[in-house]
PDB file of N, CA and C in Angstrom:
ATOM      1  N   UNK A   1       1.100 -11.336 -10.980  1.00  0.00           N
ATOM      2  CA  UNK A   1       1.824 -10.498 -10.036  1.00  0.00           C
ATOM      3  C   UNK A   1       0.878  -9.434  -9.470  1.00  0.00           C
ATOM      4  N   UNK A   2       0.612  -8.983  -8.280  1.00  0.00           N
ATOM      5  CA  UNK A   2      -0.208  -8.133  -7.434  1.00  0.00           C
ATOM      6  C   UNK A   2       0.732  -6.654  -7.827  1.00  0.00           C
ATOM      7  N   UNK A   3       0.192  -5.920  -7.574  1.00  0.00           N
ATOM      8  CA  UNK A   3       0.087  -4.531  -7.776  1.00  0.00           C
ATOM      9  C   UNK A   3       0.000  -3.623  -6.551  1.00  0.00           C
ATOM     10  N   UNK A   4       0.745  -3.279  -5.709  1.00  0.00           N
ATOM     11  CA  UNK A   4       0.416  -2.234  -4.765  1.00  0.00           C
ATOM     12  C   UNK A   4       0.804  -1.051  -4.828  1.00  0.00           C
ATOM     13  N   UNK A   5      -0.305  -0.256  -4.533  1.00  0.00           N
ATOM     14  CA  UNK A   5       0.056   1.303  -5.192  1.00  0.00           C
ATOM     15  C   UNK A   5       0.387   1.989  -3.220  1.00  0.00           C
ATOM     16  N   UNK A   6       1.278   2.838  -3.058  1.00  0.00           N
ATOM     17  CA  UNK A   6       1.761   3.641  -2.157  1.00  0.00           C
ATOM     18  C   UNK A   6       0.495   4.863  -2.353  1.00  0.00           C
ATOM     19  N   UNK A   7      -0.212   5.578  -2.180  1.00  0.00           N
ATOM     20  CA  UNK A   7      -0.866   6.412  -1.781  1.00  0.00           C
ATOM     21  C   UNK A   7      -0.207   7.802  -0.638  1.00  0.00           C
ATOM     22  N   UNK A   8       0.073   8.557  -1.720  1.00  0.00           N
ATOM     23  CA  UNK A   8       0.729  10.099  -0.249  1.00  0.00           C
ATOM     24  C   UNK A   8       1.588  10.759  -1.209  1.00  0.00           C
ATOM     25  N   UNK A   9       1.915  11.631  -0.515  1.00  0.00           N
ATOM     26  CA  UNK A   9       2.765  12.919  -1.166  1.00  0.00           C
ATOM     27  C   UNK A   9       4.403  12.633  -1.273  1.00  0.00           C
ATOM     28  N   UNK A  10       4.538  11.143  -0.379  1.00  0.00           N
ATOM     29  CA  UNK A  10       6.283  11.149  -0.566  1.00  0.00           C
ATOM     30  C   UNK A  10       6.458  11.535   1.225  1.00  0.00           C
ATOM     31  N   UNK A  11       5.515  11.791   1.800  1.00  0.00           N
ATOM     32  CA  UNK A  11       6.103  12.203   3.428  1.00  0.00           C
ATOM     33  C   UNK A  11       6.368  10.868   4.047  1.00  0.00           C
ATOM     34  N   UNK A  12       6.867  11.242   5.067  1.00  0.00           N
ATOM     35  CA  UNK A  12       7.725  10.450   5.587  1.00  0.00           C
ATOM     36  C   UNK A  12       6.757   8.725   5.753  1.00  0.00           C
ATOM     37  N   UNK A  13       5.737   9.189   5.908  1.00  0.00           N
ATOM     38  CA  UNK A  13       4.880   8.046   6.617  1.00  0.00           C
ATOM     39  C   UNK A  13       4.816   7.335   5.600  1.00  0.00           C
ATOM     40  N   UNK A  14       4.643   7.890   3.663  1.00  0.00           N
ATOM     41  CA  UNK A  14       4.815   7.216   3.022  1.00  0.00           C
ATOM     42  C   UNK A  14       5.648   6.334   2.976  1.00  0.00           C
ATOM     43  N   UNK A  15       7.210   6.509   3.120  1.00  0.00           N
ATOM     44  CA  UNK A  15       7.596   5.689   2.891  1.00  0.00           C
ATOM     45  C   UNK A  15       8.258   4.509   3.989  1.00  0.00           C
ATOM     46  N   UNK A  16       7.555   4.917   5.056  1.00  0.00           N
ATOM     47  CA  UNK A  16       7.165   3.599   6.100  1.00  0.00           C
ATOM     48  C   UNK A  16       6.607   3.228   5.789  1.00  0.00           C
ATOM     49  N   UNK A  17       5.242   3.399   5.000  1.00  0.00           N
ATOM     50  CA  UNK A  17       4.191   2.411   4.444  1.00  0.00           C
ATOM     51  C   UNK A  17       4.292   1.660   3.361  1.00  0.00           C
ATOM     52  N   UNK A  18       5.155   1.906   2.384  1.00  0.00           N
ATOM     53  CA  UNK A  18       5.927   0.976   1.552  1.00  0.00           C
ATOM     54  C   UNK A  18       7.234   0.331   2.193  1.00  0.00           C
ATOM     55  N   UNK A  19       7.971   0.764   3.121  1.00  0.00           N
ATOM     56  CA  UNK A  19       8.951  -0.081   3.537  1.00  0.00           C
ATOM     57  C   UNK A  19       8.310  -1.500   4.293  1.00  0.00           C
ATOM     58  N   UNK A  20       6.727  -1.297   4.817  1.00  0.00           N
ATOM     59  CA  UNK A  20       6.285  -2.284   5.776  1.00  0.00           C
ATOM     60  C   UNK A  20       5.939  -3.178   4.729  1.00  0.00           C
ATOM     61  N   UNK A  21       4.976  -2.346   3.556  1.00  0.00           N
ATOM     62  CA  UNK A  21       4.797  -2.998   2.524  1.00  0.00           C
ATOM     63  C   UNK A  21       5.325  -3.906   1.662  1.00  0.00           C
ATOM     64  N   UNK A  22       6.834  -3.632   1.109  1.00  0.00           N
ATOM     65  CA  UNK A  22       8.288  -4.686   0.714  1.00  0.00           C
ATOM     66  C   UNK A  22       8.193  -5.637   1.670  1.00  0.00           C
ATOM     67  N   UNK A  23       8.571  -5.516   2.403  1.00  0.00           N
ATOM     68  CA  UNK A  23       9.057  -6.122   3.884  1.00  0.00           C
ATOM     69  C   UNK A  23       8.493  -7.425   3.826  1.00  0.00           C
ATOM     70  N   UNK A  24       6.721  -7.332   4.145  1.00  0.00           N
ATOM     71  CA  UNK A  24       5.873  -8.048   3.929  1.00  0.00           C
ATOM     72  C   UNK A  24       5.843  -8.728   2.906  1.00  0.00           C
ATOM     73  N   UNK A  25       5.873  -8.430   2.228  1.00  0.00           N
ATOM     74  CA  UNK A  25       5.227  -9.155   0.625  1.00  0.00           C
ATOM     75  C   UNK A  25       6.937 -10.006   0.507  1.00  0.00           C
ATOM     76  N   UNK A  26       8.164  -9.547   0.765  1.00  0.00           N
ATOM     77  CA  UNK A  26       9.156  -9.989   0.233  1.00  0.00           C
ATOM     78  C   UNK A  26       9.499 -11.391   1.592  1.00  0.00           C
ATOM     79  N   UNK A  27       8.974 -11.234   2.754  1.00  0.00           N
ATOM     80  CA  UNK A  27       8.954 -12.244   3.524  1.00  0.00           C
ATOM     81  C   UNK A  27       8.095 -13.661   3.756  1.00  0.00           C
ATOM     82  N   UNK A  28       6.766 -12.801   2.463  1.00  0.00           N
ATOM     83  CA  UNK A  28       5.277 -14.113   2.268  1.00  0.00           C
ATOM     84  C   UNK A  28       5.818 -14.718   1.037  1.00  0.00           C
ATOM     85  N   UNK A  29       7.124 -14.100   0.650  1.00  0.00           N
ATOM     86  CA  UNK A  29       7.556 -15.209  -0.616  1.00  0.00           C
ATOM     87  C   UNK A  29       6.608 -14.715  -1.881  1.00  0.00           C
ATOM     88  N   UNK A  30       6.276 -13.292  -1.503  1.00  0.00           N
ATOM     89  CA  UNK A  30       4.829 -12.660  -2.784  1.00  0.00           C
ATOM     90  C   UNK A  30       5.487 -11.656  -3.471  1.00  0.00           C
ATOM     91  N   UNK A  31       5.375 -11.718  -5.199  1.00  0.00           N
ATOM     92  CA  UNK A  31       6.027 -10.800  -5.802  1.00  0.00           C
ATOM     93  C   UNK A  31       4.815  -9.708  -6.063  1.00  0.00           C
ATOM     94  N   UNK A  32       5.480  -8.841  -6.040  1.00  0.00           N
ATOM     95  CA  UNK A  32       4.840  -8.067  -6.519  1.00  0.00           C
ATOM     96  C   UNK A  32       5.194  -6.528  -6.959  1.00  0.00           C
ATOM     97  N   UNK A  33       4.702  -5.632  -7.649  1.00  0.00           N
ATOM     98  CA  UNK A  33       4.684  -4.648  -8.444  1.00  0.00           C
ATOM     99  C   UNK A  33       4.706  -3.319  -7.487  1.00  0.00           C
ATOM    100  N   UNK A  34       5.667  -2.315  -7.000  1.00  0.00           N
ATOM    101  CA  UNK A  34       5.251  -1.554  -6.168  1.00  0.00           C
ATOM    102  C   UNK A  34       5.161  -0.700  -6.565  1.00  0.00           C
ATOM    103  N   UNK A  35       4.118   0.724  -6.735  1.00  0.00           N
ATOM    104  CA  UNK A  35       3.866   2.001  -7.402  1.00  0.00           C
ATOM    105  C   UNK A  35       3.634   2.958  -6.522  1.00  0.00           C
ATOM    106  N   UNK A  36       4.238   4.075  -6.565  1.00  0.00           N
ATOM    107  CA  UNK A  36       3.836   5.349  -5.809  1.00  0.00           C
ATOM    108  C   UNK A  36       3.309   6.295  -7.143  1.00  0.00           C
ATOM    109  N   UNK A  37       1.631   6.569  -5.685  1.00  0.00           N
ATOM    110  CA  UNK A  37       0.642   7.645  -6.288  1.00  0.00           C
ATOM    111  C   UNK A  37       0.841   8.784  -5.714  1.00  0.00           C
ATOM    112  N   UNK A  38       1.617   9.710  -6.314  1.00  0.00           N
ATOM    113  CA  UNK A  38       1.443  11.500  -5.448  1.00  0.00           C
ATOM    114  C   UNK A  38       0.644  11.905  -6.128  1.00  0.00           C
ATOM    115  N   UNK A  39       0.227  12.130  -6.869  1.00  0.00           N
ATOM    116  CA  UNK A  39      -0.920  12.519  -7.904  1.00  0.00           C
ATOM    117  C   UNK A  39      -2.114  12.885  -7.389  1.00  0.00           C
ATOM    118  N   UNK A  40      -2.448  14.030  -6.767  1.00  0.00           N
ATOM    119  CA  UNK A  40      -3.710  13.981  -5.490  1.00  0.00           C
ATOM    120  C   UNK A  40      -4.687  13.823  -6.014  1.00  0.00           C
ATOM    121  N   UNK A  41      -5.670  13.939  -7.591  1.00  0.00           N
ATOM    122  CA  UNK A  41      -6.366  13.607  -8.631  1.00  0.00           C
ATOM    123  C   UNK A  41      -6.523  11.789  -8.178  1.00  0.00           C
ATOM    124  N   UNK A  42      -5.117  11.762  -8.732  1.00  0.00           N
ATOM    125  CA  UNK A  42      -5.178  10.095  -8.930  1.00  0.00           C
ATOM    126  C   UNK A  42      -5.085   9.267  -7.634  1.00  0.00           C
ATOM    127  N   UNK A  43      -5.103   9.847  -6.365  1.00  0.00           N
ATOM    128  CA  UNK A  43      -5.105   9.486  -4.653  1.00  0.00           C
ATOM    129  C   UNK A  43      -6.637   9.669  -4.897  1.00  0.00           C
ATOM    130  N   UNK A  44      -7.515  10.843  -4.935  1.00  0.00           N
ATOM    131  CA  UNK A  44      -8.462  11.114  -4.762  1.00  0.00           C
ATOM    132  C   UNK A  44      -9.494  10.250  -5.322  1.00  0.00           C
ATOM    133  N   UNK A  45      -9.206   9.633  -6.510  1.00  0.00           N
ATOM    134  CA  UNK A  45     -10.011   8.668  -7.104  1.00  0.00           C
ATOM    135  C   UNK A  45     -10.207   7.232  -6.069  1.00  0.00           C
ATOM    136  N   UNK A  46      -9.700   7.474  -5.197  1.00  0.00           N
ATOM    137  CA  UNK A  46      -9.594   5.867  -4.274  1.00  0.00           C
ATOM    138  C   UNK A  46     -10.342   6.248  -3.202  1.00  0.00           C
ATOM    139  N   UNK A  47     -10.878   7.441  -3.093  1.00  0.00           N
ATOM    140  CA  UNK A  47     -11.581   7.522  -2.167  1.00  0.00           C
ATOM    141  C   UNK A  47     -11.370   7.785  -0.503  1.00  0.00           C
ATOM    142  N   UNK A  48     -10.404   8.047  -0.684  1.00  0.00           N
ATOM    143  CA  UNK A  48      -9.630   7.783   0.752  1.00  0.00           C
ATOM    144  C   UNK A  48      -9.120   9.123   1.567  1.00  0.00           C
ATOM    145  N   UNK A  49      -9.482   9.031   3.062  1.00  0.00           N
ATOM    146  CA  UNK A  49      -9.978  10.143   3.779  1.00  0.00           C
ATOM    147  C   UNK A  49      -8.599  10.775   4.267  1.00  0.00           C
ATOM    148  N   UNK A  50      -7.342  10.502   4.241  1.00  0.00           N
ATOM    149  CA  UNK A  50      -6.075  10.724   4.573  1.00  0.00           C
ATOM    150  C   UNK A  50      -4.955   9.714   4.236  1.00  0.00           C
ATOM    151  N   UNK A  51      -3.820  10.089   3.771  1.00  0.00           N
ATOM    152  CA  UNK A  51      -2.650   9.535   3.754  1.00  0.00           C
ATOM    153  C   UNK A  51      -1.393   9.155   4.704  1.00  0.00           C
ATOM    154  N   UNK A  52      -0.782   8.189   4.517  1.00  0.00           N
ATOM    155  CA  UNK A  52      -0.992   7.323   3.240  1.00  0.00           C
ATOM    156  C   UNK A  52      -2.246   6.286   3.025  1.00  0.00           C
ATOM    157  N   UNK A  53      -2.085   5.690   2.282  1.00  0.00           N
ATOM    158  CA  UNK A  53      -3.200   5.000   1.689  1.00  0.00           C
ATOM    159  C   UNK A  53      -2.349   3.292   0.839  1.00  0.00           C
ATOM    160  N   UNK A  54      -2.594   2.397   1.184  1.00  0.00           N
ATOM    161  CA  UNK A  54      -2.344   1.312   0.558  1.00  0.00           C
ATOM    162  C   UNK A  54      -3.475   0.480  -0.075  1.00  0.00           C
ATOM    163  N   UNK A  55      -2.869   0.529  -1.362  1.00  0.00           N
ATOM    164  CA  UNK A  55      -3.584   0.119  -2.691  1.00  0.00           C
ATOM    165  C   UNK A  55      -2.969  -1.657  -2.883  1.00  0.00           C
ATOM    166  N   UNK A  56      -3.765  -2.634  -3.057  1.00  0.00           N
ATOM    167  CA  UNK A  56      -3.593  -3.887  -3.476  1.00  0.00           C
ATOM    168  C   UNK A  56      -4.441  -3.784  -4.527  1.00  0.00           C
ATOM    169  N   UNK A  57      -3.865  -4.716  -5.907  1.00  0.00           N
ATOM    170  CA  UNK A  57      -4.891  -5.179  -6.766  1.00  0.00           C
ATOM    171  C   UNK A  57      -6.024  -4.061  -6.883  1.00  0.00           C
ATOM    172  N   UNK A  58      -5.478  -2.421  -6.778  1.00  0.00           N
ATOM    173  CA  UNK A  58      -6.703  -1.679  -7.436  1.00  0.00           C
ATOM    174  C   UNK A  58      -7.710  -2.100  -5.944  1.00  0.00           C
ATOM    175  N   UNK A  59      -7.907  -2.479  -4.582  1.00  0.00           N
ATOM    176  CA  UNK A  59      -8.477  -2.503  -3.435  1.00  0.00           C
ATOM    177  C   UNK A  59      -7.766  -1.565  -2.471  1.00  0.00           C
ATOM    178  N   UNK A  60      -8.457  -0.523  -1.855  1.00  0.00           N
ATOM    179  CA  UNK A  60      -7.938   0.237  -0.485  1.00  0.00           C
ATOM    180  C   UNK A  60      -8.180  -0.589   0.611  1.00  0.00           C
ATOM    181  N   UNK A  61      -6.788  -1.332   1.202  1.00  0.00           N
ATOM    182  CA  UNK A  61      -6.847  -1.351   2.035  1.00  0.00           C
ATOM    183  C   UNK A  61      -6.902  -1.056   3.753  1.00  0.00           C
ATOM    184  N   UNK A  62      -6.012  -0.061   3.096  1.00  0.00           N
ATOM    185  CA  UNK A  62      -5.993   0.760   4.653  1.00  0.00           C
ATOM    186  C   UNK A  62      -5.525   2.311   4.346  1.00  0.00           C
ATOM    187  N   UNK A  63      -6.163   3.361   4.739  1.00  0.00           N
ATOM    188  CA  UNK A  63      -5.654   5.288   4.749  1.00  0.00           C
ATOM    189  C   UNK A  63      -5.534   5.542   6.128  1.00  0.00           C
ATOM    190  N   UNK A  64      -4.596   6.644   5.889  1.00  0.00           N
ATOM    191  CA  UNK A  64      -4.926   7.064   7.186  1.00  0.00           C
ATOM    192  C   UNK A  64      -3.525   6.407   8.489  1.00  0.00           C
ATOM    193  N   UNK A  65      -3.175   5.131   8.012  1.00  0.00           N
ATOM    194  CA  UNK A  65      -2.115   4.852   9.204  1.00  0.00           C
ATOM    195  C   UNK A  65      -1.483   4.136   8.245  1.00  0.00           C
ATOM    196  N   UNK A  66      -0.486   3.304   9.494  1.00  0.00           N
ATOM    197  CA  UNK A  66       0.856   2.387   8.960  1.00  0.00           C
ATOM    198  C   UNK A  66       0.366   1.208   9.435  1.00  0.00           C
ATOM    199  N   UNK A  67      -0.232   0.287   8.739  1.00  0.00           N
ATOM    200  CA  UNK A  67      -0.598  -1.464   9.141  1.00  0.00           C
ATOM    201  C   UNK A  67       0.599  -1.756   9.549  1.00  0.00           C
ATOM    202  N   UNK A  68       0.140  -2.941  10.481  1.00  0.00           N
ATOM    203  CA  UNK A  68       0.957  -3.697  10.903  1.00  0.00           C
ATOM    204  C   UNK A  68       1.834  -4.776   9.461  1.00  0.00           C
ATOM    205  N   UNK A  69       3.151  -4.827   9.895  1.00  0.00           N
ATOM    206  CA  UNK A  69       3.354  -6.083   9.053  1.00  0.00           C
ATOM    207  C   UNK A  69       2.561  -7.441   8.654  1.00  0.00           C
ATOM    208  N   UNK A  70       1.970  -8.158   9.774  1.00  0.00           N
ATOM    209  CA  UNK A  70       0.935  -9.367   9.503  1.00  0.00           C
ATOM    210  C   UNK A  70       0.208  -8.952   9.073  1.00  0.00           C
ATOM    211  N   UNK A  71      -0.111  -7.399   9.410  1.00  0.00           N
ATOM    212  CA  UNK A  71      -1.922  -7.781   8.291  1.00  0.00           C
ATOM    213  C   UNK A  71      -1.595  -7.498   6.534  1.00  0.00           C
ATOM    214  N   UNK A  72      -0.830  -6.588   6.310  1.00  0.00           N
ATOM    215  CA  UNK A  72      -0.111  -6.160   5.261  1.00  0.00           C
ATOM    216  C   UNK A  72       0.178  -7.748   4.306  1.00  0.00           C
ATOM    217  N   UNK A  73       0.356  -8.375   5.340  1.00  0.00           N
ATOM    218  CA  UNK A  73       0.902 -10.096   4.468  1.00  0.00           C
ATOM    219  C   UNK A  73      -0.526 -10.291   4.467  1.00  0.00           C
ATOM    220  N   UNK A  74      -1.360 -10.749   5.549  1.00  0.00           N
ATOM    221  CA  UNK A  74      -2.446 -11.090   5.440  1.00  0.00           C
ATOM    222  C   UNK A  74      -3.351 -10.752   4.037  1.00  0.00           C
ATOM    223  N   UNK A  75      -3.278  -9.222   3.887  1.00  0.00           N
ATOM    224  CA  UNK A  75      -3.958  -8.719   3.065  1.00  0.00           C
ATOM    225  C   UNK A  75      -3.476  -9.010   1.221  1.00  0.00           C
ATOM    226  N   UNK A  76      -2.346  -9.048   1.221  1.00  0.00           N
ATOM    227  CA  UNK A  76      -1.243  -9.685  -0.004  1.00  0.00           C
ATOM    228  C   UNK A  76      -1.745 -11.068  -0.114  1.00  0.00           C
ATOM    229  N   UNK A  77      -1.399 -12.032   0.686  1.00  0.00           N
ATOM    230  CA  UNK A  77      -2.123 -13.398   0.809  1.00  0.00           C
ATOM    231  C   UNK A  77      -3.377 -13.424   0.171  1.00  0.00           C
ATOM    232  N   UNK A  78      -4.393 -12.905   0.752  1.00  0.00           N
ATOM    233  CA  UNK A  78      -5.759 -13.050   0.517  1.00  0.00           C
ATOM    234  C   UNK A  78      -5.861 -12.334  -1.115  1.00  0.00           C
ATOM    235  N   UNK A  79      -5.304 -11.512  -1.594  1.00  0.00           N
ATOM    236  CA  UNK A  79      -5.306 -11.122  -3.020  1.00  0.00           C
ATOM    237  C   UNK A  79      -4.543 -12.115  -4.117  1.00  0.00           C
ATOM    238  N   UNK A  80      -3.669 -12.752  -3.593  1.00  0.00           N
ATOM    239  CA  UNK A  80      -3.107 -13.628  -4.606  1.00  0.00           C
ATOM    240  C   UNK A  80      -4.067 -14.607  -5.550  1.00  0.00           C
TER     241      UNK A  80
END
């Protein structure tokens, strides 16, 4: 099972970025594990220049904006 961590404080964008995130993964037929990081310590360890931030499998995929749905699958896909 894949692992995606939410990255952000809980603002709003966060949780567009996990709603795109479900969305995706629950439409590629991909299970997976969803975790929110507010923890700015434990955000900060990923390296990442603004929030939110989407975490696959312990990989940053994208900070900073809201991916599109396809790439979000794309990116789930390619980690399986």
């Amino acid at each position: 099972m894949l692992t995606v961590k939410i990255l952000g404080s809980g603002c709003s964008n966060c949780r567009k970025l996990e709603a795109v995130a479900r969305e995706a993964a629950t439409e590629a037929g991909i299970e997976a594990e969803f975790v929110k990081v507010t923890d700015m310590q434990a955000i900060m360890a990923y390296d990442l220049l603004s929030t939110p931030g989407l975490v696959i499998n312990e990989k940053l995929v994208a900070s900073g904006r809201i991916p599109n749905k396809a790439d979000v699958q794309q990116w789930l896909q390619t980690a399986v």
